[in-house]
PDB file of N, CA and C in Angstrom:
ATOM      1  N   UNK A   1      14.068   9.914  -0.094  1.00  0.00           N
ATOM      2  CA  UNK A   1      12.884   9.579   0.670  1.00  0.00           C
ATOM      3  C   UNK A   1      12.398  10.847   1.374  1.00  0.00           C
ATOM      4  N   UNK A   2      11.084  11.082   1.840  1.00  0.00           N
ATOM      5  CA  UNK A   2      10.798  12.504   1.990  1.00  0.00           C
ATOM      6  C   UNK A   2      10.199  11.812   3.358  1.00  0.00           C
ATOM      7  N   UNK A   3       9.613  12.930   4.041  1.00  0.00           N
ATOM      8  CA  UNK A   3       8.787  12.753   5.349  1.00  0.00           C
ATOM      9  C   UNK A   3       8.025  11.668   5.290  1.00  0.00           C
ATOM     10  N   UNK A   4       6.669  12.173   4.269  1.00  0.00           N
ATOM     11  CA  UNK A   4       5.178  11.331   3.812  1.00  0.00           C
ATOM     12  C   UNK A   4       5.572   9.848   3.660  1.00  0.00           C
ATOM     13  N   UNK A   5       6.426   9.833   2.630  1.00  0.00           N
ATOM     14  CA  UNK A   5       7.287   7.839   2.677  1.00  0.00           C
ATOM     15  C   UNK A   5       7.452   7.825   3.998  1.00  0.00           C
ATOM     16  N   UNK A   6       8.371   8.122   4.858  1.00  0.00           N
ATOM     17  CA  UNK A   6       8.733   8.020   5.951  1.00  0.00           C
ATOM     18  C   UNK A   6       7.470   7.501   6.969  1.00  0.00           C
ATOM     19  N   UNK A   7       6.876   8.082   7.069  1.00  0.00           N
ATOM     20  CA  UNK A   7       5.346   8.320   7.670  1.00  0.00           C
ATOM     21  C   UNK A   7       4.722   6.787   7.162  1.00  0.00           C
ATOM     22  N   UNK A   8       4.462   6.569   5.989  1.00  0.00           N
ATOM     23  CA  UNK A   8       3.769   5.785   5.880  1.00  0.00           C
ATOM     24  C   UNK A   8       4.497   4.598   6.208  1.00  0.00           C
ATOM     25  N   UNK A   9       5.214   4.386   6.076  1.00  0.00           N
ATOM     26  CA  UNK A   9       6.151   3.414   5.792  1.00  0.00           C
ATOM     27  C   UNK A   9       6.407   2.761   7.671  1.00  0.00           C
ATOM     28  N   UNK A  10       6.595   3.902   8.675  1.00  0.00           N
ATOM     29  CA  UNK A  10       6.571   3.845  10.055  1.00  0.00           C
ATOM     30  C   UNK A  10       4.781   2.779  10.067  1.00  0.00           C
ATOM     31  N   UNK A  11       3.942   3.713   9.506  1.00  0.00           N
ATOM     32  CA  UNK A  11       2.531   3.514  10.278  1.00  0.00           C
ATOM     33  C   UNK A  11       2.537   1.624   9.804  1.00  0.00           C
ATOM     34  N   UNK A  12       2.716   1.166   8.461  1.00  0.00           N
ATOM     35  CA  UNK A  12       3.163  -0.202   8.044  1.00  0.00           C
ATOM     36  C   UNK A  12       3.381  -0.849   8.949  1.00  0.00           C
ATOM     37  N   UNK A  13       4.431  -0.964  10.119  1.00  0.00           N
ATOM     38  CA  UNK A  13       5.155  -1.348  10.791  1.00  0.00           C
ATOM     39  C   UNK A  13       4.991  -1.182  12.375  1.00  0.00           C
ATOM     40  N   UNK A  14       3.344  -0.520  12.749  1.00  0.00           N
ATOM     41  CA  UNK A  14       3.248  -0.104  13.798  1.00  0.00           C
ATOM     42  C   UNK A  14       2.948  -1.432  15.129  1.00  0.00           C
ATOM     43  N   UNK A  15       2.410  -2.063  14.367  1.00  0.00           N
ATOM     44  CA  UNK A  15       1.985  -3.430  15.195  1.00  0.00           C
ATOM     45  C   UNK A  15       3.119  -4.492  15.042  1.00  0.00           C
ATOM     46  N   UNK A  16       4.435  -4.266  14.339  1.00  0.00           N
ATOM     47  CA  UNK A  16       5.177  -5.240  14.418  1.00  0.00           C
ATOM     48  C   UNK A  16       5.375  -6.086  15.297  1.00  0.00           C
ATOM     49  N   UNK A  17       5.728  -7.321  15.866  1.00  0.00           N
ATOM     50  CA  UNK A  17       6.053  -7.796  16.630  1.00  0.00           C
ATOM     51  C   UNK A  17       7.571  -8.428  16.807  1.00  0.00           C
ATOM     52  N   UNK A  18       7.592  -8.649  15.145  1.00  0.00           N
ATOM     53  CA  UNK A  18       9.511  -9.057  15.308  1.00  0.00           C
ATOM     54  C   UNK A  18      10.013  -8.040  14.014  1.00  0.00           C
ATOM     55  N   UNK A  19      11.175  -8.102  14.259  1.00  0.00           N
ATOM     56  CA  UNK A  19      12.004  -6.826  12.827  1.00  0.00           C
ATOM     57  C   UNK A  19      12.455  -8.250  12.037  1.00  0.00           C
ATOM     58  N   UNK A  20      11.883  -7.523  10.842  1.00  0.00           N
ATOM     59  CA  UNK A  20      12.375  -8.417   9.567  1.00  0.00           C
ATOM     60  C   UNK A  20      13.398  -7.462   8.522  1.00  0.00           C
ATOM     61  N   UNK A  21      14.153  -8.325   7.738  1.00  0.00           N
ATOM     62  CA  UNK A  21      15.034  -7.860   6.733  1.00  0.00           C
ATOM     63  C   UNK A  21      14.679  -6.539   6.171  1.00  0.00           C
ATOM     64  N   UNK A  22      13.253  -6.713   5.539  1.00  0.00           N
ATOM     65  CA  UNK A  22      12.191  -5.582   5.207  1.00  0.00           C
ATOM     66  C   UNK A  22      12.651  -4.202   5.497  1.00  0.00           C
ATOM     67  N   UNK A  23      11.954  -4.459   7.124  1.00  0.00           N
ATOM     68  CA  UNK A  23      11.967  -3.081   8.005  1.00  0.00           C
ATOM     69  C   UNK A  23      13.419  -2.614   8.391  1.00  0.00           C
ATOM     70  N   UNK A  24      13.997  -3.160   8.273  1.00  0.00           N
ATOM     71  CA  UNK A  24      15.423  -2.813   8.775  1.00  0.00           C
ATOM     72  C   UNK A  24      16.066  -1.921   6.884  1.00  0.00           C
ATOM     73  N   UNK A  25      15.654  -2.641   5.870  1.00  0.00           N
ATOM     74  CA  UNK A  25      15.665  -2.288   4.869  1.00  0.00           C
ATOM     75  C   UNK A  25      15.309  -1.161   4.319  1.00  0.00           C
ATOM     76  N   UNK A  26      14.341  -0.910   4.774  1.00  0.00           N
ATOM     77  CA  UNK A  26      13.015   0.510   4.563  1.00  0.00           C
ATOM     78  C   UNK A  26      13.450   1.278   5.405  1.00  0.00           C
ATOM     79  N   UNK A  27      13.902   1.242   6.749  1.00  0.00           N
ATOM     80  CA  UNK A  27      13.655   2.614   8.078  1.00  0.00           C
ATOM     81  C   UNK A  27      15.255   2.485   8.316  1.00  0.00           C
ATOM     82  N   UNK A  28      15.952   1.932   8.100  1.00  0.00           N
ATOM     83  CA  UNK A  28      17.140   2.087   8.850  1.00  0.00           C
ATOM     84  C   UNK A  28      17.995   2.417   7.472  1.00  0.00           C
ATOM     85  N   UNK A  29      18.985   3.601   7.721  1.00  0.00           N
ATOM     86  CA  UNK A  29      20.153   4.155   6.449  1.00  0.00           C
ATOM     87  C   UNK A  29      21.294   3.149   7.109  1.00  0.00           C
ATOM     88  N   UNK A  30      21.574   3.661   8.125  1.00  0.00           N
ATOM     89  CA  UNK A  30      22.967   2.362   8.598  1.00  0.00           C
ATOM     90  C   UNK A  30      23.104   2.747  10.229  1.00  0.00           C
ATOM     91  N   UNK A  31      23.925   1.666  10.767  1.00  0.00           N
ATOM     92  CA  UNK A  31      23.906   1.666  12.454  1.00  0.00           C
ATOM     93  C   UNK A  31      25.335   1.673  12.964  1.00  0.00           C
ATOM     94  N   UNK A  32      25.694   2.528  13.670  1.00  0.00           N
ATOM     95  CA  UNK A  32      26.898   2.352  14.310  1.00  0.00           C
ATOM     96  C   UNK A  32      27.075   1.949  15.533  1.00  0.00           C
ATOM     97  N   UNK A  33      28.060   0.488  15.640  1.00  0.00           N
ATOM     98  CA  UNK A  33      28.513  -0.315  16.784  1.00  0.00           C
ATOM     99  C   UNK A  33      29.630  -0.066  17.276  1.00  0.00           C
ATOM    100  N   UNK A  34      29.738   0.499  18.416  1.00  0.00           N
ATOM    101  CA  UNK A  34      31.473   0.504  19.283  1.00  0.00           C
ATOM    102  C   UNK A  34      31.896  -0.145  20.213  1.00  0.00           C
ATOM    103  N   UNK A  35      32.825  -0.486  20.341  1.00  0.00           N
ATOM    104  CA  UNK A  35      33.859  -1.042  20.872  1.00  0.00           C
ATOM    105  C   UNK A  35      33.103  -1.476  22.397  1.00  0.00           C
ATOM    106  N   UNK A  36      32.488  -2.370  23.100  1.00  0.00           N
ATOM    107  CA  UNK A  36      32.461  -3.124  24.092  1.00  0.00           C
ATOM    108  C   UNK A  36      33.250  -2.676  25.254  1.00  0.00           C
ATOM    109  N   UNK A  37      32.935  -2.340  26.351  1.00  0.00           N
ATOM    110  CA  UNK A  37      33.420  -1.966  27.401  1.00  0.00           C
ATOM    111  C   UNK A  37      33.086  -2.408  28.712  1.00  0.00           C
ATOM    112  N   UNK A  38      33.977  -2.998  29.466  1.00  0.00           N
ATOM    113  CA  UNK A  38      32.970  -3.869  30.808  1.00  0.00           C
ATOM    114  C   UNK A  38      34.188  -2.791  32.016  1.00  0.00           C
ATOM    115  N   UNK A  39      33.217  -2.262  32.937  1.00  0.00           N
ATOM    116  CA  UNK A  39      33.192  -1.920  34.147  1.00  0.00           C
ATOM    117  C   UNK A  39      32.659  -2.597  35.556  1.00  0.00           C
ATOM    118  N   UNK A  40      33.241  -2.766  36.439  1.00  0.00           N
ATOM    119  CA  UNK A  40      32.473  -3.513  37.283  1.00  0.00           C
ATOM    120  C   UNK A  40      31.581  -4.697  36.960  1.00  0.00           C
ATOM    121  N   UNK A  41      32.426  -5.278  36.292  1.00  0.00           N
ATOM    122  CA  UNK A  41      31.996  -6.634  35.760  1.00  0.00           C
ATOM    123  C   UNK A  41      30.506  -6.104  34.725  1.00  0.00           C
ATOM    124  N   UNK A  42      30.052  -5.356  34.702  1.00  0.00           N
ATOM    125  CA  UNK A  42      29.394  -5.049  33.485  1.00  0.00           C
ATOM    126  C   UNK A  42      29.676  -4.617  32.129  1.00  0.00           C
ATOM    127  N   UNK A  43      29.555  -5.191  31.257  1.00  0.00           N
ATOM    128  CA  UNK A  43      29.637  -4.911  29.914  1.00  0.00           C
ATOM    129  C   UNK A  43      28.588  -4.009  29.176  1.00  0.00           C
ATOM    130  N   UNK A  44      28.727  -2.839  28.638  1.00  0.00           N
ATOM    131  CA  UNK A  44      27.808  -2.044  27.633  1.00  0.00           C
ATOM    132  C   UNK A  44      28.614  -1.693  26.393  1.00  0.00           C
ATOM    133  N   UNK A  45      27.956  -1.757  25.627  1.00  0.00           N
ATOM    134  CA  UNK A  45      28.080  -1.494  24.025  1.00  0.00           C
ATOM    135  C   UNK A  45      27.473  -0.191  23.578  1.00  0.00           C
ATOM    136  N   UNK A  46      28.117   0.956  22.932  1.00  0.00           N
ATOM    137  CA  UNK A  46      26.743   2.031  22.299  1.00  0.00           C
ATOM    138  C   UNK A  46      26.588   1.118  20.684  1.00  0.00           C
ATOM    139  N   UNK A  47      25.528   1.395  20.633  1.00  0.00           N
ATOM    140  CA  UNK A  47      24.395   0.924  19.314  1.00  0.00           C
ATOM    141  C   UNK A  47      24.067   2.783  19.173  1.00  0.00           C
ATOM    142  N   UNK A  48      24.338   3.067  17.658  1.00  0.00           N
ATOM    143  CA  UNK A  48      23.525   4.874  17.637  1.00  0.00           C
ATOM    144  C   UNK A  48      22.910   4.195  15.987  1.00  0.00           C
ATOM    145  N   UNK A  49      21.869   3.892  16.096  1.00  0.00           N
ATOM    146  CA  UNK A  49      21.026   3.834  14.283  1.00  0.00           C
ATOM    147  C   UNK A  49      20.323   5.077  14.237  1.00  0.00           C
ATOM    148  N   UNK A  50      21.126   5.073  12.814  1.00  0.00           N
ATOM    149  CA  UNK A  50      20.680   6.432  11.800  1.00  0.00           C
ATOM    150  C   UNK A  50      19.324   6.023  10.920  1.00  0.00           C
ATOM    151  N   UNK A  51      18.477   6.551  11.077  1.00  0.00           N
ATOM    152  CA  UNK A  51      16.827   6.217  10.499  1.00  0.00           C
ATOM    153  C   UNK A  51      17.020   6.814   9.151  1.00  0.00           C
ATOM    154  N   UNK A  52      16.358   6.457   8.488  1.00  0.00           N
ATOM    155  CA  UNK A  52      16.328   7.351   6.640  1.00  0.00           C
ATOM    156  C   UNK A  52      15.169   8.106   7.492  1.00  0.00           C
ATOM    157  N   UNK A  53      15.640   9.427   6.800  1.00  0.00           N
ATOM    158  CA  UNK A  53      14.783  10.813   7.147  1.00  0.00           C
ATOM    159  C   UNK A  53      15.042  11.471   8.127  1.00  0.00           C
ATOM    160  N   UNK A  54      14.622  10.870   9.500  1.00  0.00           N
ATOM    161  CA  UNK A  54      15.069  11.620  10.613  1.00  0.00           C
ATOM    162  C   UNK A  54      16.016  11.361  11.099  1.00  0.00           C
ATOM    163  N   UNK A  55      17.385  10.146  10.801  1.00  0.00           N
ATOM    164  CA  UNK A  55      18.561  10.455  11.580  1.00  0.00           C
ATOM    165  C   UNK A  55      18.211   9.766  12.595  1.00  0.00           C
ATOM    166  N   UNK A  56      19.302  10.281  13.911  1.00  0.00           N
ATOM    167  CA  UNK A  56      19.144   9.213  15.076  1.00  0.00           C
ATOM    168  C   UNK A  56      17.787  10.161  16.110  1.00  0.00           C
ATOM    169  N   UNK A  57      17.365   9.280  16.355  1.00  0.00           N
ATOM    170  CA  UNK A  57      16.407   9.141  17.203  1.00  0.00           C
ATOM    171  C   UNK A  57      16.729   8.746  18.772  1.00  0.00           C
ATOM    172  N   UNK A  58      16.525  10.050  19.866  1.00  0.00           N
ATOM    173  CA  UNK A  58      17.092   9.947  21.202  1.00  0.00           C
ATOM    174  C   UNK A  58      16.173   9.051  22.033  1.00  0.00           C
ATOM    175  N   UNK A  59      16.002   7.983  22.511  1.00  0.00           N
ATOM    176  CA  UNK A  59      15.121   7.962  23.170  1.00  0.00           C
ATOM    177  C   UNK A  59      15.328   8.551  24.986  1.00  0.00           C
ATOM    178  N   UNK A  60      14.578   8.363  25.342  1.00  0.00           N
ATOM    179  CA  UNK A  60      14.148   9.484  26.446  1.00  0.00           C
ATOM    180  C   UNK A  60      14.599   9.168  27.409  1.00  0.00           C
ATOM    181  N   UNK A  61      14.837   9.721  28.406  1.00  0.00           N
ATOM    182  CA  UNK A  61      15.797   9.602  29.644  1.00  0.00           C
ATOM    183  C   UNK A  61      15.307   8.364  30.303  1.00  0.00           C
ATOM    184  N   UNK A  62      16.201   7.036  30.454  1.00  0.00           N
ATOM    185  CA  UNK A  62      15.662   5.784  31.042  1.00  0.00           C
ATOM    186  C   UNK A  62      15.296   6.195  32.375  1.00  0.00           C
ATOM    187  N   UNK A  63      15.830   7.056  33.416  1.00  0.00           N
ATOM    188  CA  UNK A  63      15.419   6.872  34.412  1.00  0.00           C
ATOM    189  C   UNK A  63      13.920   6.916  34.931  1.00  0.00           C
ATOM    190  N   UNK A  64      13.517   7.785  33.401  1.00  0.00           N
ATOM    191  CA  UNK A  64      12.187   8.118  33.922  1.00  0.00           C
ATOM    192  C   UNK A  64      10.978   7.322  33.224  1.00  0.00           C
ATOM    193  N   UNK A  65      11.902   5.956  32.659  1.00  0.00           N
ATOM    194  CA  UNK A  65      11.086   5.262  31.651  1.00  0.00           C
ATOM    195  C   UNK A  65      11.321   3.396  32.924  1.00  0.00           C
ATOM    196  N   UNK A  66      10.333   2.949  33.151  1.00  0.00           N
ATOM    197  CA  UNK A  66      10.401   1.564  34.134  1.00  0.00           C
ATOM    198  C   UNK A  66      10.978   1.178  33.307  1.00  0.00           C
ATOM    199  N   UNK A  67      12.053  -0.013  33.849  1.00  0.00           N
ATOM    200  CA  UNK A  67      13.591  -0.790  33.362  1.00  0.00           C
ATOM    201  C   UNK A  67      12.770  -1.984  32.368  1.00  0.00           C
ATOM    202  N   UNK A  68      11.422  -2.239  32.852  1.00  0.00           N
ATOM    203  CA  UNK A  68      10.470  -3.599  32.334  1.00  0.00           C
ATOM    204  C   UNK A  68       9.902  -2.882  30.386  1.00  0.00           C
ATOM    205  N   UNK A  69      10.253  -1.938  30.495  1.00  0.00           N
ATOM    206  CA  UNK A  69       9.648  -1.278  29.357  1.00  0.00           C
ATOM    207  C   UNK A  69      10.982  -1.082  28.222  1.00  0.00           C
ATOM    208  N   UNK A  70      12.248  -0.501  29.261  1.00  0.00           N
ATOM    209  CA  UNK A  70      13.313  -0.745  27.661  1.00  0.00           C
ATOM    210  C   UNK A  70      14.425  -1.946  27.969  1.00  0.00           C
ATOM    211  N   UNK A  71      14.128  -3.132  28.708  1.00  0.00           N
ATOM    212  CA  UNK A  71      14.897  -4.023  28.643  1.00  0.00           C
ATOM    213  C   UNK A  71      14.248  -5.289  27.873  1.00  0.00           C
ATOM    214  N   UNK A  72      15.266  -5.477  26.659  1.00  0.00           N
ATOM    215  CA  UNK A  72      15.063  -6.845  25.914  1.00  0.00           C
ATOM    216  C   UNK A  72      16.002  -8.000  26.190  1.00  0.00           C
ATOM    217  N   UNK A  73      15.274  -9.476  26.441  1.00  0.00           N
ATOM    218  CA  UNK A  73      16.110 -10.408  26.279  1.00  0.00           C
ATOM    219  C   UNK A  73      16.530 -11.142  24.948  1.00  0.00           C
ATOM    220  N   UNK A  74      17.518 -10.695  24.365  1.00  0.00           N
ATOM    221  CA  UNK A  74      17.668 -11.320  22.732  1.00  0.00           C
ATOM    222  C   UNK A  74      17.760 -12.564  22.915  1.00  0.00           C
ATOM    223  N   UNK A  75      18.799 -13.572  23.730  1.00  0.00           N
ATOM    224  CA  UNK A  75      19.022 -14.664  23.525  1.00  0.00           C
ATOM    225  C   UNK A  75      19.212 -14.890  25.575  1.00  0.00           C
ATOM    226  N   UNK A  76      19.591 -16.040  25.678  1.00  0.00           N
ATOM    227  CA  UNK A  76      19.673 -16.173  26.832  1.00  0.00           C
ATOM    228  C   UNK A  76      21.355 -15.976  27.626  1.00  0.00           C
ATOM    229  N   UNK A  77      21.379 -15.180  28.427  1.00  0.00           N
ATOM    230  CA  UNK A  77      22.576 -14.525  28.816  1.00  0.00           C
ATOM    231  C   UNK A  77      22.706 -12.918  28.798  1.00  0.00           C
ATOM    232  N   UNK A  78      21.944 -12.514  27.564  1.00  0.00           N
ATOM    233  CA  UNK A  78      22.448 -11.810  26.829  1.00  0.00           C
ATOM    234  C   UNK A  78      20.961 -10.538  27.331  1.00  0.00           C
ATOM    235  N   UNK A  79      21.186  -9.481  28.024  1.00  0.00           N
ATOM    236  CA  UNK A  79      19.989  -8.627  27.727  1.00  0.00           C
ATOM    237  C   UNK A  79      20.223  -7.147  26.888  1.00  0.00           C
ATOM    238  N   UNK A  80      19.492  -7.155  26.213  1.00  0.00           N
ATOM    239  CA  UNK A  80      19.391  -5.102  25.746  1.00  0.00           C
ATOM    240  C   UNK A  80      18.696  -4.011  26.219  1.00  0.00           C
ATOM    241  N   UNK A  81      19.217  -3.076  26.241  1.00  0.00           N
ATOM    242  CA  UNK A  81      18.832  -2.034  27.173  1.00  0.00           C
ATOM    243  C   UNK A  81      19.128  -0.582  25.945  1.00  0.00           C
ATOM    244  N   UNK A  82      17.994   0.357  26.294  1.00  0.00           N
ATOM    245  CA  UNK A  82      18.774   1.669  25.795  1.00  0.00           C
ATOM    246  C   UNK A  82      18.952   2.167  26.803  1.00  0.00           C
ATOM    247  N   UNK A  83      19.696   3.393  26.676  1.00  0.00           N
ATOM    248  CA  UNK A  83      20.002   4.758  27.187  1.00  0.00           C
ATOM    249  C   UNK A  83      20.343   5.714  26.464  1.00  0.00           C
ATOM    250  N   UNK A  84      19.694   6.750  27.275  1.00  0.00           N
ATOM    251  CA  UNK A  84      20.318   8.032  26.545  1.00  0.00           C
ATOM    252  C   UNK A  84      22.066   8.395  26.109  1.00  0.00           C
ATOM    253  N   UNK A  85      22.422   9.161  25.095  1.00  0.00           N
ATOM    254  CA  UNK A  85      23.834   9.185  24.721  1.00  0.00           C
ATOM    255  C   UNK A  85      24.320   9.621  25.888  1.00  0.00           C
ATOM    256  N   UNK A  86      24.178  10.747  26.716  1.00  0.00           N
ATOM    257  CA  UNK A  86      24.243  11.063  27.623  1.00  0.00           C
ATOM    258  C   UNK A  86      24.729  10.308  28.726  1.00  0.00           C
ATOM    259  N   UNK A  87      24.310   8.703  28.942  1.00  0.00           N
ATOM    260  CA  UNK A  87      24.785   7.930  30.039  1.00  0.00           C
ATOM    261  C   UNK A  87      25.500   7.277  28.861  1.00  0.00           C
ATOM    262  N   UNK A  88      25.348   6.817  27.537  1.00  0.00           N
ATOM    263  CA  UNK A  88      25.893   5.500  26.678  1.00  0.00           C
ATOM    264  C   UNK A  88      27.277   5.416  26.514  1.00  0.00           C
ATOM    265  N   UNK A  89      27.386   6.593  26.761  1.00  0.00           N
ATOM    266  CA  UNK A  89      28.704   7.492  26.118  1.00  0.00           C
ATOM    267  C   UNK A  89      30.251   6.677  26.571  1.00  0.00           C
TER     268      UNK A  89
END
């Protein structure tokens, strides 16, 4: 797969609203899950997905990103969050 696929294939997918089999099919090479860790009664997981083409993708320092912008509720109980490797670690 080269850049230009890459590219187009992103722009496809720009208005998504939910990830289907598809897109996970097309943009993602494979994802690595580790081992669950709870501190102070909090639990975090690192998630690192490897993209076809560019590899992993950092996203940007949460502190400087509002908590309302990278927190997802998947199911009820349950929320997702990124962070940088830097804090995930």
């Amino acid at each position: 797969m080269d850049m230009d696929f890459f590219l187009d294939t992103i722009r496809r997918y720009t208005d998504a609203t939910t990830i289907t089999r598809r897109m996970v099919g097309e943009l993602i090479d494979h994802i690595d899950v580790y081992h669950a860790e709870k501190r102070d009664g909090v639990t975090n997981q690192r998630v690192v997905i490897h993209y076809n083409c560019i590899g992993v993708f950092d996203v940007p320092d949460r502190r400087k990103i509002p908590d309302a912008d990278i927190i997802m509720e998947t199911r009820k109980g349950v929320a997702l969050s990124y962070a940088p490797a830097q804090i995930a670690v």
